[in-house]
PDB file of N, CA and C in Angstrom:
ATOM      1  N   UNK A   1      72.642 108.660 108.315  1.00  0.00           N
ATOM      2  CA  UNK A   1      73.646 108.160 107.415  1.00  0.00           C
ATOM      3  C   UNK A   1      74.137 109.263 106.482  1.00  0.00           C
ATOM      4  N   UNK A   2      73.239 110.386 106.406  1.00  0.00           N
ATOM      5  CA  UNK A   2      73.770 111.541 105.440  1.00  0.00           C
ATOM      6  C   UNK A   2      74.940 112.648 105.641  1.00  0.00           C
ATOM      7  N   UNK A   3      75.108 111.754 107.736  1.00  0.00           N
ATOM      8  CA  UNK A   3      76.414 113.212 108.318  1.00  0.00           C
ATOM      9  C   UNK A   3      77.314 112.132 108.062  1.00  0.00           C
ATOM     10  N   UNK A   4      77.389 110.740 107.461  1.00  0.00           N
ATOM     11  CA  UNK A   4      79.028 110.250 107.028  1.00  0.00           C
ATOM     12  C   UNK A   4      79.316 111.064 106.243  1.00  0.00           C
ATOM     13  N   UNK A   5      79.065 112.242 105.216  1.00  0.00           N
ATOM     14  CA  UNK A   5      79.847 112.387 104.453  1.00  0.00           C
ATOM     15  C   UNK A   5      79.592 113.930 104.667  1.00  0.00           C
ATOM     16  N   UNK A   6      79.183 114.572 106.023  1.00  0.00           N
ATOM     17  CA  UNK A   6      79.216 115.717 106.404  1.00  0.00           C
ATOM     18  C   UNK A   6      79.981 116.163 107.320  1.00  0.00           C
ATOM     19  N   UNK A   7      80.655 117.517 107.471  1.00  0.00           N
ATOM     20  CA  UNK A   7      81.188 117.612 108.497  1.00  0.00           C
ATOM     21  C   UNK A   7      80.322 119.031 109.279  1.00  0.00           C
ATOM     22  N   UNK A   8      80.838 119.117 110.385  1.00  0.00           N
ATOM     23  CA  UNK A   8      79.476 120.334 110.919  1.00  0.00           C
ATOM     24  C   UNK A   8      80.730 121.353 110.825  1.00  0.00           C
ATOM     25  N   UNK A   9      79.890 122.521 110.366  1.00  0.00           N
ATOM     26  CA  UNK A   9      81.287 123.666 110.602  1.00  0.00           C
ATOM     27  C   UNK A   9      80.159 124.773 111.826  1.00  0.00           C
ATOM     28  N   UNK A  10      80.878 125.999 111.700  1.00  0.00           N
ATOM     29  CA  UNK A  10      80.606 127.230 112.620  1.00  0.00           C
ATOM     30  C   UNK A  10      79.118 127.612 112.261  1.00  0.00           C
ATOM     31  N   UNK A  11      78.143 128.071 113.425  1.00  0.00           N
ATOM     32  CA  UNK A  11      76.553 128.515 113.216  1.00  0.00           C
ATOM     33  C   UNK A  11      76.098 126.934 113.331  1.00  0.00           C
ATOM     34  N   UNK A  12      76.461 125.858 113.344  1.00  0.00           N
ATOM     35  CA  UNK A  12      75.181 124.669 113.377  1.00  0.00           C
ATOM     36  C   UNK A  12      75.233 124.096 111.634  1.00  0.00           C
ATOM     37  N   UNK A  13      75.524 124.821 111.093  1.00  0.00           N
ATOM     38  CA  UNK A  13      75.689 124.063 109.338  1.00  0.00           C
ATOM     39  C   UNK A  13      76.129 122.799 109.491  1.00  0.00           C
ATOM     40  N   UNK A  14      76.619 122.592 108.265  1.00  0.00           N
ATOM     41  CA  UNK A  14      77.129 121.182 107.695  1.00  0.00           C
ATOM     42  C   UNK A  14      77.939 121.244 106.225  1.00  0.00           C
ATOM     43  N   UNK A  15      78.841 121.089 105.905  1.00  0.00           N
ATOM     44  CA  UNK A  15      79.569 121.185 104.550  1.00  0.00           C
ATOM     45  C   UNK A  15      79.889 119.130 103.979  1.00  0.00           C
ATOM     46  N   UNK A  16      80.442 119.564 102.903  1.00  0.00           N
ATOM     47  CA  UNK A  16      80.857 118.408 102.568  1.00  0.00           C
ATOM     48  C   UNK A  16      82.267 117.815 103.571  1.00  0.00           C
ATOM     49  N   UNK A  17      82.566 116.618 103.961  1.00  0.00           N
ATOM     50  CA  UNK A  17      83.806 116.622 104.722  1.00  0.00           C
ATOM     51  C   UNK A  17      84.836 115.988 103.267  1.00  0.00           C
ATOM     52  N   UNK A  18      85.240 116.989 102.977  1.00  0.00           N
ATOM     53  CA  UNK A  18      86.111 116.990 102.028  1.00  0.00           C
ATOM     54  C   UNK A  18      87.781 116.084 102.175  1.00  0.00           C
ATOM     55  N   UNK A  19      88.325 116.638 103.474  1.00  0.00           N
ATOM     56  CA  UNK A  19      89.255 115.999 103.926  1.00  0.00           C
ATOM     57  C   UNK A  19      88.553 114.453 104.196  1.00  0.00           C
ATOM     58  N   UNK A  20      87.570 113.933 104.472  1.00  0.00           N
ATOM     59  CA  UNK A  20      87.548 112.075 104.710  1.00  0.00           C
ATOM     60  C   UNK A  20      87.428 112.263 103.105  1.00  0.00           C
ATOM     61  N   UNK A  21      86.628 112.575 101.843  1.00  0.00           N
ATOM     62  CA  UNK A  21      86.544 112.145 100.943  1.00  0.00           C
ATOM     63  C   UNK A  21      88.187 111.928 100.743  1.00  0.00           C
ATOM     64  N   UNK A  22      89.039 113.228 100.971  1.00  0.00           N
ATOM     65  CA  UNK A  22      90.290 112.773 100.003  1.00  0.00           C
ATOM     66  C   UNK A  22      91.400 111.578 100.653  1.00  0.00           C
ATOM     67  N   UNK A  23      91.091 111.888 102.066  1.00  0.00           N
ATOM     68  CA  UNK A  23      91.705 110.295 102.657  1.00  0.00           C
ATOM     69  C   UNK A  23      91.400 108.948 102.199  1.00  0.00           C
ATOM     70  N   UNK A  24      89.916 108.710 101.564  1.00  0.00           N
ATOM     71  CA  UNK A  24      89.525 107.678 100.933  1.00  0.00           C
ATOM     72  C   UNK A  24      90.411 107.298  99.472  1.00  0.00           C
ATOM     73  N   UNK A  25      90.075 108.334  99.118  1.00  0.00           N
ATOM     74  CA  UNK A  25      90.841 108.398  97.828  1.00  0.00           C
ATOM     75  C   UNK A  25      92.315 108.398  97.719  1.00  0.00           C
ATOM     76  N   UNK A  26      92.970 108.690  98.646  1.00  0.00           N
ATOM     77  CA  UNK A  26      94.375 108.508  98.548  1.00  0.00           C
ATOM     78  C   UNK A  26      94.839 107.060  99.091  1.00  0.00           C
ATOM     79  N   UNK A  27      93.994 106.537 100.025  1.00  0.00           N
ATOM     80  CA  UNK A  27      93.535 105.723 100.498  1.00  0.00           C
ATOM     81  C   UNK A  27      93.722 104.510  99.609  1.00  0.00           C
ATOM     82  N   UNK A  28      92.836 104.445  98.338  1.00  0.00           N
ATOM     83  CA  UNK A  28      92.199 103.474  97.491  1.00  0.00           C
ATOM     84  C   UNK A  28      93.244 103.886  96.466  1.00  0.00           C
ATOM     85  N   UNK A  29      93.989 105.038  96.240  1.00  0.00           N
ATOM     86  CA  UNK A  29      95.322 104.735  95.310  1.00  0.00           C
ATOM     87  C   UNK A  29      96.910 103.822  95.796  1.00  0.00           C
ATOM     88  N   UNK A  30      96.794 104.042  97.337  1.00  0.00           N
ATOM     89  CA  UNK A  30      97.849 103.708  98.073  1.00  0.00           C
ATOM     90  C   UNK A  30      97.749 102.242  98.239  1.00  0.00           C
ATOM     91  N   UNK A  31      96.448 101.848  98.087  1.00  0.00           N
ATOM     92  CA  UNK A  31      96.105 100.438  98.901  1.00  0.00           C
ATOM     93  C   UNK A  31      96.809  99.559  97.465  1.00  0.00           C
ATOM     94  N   UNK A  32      96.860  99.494  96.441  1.00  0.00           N
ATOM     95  CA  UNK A  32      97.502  98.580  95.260  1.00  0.00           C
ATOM     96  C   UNK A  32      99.104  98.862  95.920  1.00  0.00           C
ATOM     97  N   UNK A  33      99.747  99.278  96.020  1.00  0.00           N
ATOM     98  CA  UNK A  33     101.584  99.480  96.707  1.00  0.00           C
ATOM     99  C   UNK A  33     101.223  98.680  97.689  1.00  0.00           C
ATOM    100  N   UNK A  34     100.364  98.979  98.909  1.00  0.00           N
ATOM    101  CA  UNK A  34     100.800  98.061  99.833  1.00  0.00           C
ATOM    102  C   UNK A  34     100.351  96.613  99.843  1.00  0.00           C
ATOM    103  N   UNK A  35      99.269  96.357  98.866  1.00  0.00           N
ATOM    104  CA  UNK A  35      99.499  94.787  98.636  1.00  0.00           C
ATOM    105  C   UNK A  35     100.322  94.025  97.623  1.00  0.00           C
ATOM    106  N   UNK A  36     100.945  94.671  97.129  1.00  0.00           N
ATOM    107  CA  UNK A  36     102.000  94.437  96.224  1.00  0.00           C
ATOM    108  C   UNK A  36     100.896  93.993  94.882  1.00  0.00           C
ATOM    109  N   UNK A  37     100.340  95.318  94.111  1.00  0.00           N
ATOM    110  CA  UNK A  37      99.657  94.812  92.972  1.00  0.00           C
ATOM    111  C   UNK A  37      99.887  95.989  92.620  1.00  0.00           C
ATOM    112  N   UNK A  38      99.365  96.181  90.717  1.00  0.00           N
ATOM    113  CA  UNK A  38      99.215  97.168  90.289  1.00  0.00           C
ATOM    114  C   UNK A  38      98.175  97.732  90.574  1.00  0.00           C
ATOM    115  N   UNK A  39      97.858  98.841  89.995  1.00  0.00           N
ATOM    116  CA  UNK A  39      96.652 100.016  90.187  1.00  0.00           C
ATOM    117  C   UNK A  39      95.874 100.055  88.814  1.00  0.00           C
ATOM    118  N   UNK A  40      94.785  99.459  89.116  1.00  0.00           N
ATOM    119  CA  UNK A  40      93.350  99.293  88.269  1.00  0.00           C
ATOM    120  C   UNK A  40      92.638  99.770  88.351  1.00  0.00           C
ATOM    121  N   UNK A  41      91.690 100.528  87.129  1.00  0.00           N
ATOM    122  CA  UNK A  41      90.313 101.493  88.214  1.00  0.00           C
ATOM    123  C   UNK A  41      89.291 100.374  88.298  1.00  0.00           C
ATOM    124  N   UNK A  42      89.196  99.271  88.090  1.00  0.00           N
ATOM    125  CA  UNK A  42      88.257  98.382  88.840  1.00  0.00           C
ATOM    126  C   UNK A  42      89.312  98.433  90.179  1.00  0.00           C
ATOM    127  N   UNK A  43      90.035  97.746  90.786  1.00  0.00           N
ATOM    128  CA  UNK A  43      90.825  98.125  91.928  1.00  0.00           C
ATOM    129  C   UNK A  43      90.934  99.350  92.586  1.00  0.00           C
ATOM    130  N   UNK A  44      90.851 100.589  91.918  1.00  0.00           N
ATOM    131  CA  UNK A  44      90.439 101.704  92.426  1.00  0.00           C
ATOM    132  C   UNK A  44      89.145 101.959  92.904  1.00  0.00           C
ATOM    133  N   UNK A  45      88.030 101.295  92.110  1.00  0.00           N
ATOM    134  CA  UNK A  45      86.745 101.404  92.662  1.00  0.00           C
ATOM    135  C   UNK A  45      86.587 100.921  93.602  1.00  0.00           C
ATOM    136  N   UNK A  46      86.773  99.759  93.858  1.00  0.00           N
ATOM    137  CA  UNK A  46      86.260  98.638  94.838  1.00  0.00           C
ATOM    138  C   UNK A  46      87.035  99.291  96.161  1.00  0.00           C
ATOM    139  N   UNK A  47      88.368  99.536  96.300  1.00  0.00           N
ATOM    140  CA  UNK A  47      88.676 100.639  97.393  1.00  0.00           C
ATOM    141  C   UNK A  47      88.045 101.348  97.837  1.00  0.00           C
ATOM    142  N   UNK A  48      88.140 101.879  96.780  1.00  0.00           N
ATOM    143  CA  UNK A  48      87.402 103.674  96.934  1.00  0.00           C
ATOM    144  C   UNK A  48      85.687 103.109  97.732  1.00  0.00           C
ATOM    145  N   UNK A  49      84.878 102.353  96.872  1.00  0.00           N
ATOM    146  CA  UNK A  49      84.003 101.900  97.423  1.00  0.00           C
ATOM    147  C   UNK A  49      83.605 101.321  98.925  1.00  0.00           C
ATOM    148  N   UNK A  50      84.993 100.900  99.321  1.00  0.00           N
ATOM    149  CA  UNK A  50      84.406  99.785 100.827  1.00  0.00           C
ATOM    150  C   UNK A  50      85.126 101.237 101.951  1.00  0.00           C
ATOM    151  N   UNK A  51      85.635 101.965 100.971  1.00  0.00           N
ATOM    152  CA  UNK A  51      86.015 103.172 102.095  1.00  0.00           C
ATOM    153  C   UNK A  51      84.863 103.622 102.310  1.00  0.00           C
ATOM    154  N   UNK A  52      84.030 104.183 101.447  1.00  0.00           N
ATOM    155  CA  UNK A  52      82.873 104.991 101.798  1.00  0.00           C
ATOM    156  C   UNK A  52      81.812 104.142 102.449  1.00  0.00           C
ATOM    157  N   UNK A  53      81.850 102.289 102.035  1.00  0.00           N
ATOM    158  CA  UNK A  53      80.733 101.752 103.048  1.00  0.00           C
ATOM    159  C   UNK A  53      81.417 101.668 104.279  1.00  0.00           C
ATOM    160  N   UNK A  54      82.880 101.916 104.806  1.00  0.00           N
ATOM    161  CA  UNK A  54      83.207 102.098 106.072  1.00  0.00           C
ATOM    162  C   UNK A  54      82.426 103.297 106.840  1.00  0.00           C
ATOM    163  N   UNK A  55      82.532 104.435 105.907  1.00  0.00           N
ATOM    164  CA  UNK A  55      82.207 105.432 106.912  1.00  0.00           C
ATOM    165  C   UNK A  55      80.320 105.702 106.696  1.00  0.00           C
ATOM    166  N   UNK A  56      79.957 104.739 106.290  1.00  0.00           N
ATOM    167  CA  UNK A  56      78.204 104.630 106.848  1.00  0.00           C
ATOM    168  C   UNK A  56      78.486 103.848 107.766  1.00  0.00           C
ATOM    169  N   UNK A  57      78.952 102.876 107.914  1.00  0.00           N
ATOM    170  CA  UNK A  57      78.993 101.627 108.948  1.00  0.00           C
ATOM    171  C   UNK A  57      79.488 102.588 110.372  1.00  0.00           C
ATOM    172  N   UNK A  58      80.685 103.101 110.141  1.00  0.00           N
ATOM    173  CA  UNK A  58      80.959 103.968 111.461  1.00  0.00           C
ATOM    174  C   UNK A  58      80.324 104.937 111.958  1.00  0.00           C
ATOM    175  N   UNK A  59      79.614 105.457 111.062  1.00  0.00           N
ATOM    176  CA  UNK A  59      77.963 106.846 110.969  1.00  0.00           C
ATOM    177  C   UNK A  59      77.310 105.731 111.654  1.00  0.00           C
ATOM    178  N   UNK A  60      76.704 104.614 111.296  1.00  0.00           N
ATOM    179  CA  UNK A  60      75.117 103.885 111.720  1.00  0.00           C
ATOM    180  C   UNK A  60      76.025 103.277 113.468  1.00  0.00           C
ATOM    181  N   UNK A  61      77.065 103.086 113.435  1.00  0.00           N
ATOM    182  CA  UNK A  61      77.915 102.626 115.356  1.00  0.00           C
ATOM    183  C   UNK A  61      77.615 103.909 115.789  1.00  0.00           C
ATOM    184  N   UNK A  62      78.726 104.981 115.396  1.00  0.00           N
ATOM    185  CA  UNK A  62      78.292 106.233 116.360  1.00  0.00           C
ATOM    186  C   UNK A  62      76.691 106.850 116.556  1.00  0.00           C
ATOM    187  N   UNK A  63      75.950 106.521 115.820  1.00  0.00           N
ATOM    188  CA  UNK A  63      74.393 106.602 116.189  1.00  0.00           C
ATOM    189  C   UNK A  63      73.950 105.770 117.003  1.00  0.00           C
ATOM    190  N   UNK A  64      74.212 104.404 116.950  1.00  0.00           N
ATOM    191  CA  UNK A  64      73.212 103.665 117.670  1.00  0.00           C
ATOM    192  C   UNK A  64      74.453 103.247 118.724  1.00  0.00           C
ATOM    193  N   UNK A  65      75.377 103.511 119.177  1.00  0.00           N
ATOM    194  CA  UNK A  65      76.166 103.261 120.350  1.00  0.00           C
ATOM    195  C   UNK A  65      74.975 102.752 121.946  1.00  0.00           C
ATOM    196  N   UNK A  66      74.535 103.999 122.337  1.00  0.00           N
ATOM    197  CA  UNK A  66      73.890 104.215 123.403  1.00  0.00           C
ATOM    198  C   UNK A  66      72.840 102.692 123.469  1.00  0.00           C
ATOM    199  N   UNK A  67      72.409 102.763 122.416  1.00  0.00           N
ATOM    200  CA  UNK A  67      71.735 101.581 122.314  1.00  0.00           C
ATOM    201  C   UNK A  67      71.972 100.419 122.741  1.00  0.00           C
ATOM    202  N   UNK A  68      73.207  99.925 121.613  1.00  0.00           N
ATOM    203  CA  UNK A  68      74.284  98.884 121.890  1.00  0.00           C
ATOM    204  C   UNK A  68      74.950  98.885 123.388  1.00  0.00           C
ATOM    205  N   UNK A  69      75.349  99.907 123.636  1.00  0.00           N
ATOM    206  CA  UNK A  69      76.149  99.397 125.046  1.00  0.00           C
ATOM    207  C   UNK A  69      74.562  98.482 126.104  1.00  0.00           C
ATOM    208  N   UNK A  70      73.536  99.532 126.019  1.00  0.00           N
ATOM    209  CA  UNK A  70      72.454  99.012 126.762  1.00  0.00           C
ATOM    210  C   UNK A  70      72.305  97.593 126.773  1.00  0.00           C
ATOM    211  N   UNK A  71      71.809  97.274 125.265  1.00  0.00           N
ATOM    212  CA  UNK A  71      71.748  95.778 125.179  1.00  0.00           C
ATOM    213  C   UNK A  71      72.659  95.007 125.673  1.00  0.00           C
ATOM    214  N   UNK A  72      74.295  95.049 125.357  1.00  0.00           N
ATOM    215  CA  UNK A  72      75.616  94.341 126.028  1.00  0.00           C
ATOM    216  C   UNK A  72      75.279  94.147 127.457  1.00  0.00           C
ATOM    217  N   UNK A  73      74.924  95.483 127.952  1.00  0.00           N
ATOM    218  CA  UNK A  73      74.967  95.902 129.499  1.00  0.00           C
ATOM    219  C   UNK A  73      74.013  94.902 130.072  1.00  0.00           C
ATOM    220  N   UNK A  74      72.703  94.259 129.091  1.00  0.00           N
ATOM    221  CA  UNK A  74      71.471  93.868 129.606  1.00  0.00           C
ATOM    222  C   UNK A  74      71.729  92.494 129.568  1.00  0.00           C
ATOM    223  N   UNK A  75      72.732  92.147 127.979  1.00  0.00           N
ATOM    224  CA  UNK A  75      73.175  90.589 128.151  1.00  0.00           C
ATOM    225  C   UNK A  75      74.040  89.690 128.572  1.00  0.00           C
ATOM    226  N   UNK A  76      75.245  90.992 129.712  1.00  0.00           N
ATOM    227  CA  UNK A  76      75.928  90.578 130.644  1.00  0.00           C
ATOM    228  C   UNK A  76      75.337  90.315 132.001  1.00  0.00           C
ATOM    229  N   UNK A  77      74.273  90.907 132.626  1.00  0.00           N
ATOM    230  CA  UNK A  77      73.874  90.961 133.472  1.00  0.00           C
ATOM    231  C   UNK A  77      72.952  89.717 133.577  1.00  0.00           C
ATOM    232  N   UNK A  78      72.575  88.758 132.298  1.00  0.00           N
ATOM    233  CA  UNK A  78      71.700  87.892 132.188  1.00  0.00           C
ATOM    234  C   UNK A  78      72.946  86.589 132.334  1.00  0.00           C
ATOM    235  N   UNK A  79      73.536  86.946 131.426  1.00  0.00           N
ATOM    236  CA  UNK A  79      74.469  85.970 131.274  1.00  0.00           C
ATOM    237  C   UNK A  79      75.376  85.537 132.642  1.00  0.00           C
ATOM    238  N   UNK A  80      75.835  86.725 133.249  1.00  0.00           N
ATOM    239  CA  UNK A  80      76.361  86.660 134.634  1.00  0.00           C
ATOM    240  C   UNK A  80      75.339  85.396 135.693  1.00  0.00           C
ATOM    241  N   UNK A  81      74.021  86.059 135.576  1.00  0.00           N
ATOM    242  CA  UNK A  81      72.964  85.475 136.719  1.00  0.00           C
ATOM    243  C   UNK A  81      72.634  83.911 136.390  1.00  0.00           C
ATOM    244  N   UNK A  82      72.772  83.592 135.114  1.00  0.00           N
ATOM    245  CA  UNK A  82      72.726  82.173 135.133  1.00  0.00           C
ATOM    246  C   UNK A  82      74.088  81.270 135.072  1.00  0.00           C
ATOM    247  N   UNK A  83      75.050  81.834 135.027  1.00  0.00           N
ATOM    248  CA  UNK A  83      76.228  81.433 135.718  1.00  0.00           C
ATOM    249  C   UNK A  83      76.335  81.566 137.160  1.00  0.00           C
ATOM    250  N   UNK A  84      75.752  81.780 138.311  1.00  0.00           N
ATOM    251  CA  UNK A  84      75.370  82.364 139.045  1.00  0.00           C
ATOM    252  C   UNK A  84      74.536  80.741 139.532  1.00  0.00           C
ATOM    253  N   UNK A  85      73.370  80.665 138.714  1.00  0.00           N
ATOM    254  CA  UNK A  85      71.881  79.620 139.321  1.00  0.00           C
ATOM    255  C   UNK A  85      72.703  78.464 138.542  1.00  0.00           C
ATOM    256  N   UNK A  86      73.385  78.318 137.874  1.00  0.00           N
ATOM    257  CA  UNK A  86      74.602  77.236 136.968  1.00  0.00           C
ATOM    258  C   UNK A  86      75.206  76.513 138.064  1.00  0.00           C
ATOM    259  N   UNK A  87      75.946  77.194 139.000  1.00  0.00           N
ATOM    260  CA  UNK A  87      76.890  76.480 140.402  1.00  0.00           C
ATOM    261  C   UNK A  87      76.199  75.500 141.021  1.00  0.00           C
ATOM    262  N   UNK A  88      76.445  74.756 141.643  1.00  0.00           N
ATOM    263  CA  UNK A  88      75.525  73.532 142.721  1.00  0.00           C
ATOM    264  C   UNK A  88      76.177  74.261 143.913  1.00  0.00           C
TER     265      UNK A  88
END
């Protein structure tokens, strides 16, 4: 959860990913215009906020993907076979 807010550069490092921070943030100023409200920093927070729990949520998918498809893969194949013994 600590590479959501990393980006990898040259040699294997890691820096801050500066560009997603400022997309968030322009993000969470833009978002009051397009719902037709003013701009509040409680309204700024709470933006700004569900941006950054987006990109753990999309950090903890792109980690456990491999996983997930497995399981899908395991509960189609179940689900298929008793549709399957289901028919007369």
């Amino acid at each position: 959860m600590t590479h959501a807010f990393l980006d990898p550069v040259q040699g294997g490092k890691f820096e801050p990913a500066y560009a997603r921070f400022a997309a968030i943030t322009s993000g969470a100023l833009i978002a009051p215009t397009w719902h037709q409200r003013s701009l509040s920093a409680s309204g700024f927070f709470e933006e700004f906020t569900f941006g950054m729990l987006g990109q753990l949520q999309n950090s903890l998918l792109n980690e456990f993907n491999p996983d997930l498809q497995r399981l899908g893969r395991n509960v189609r194949k179940k689900v298929l076979r008793s549709d399957r013994t289901a028919l007369p």
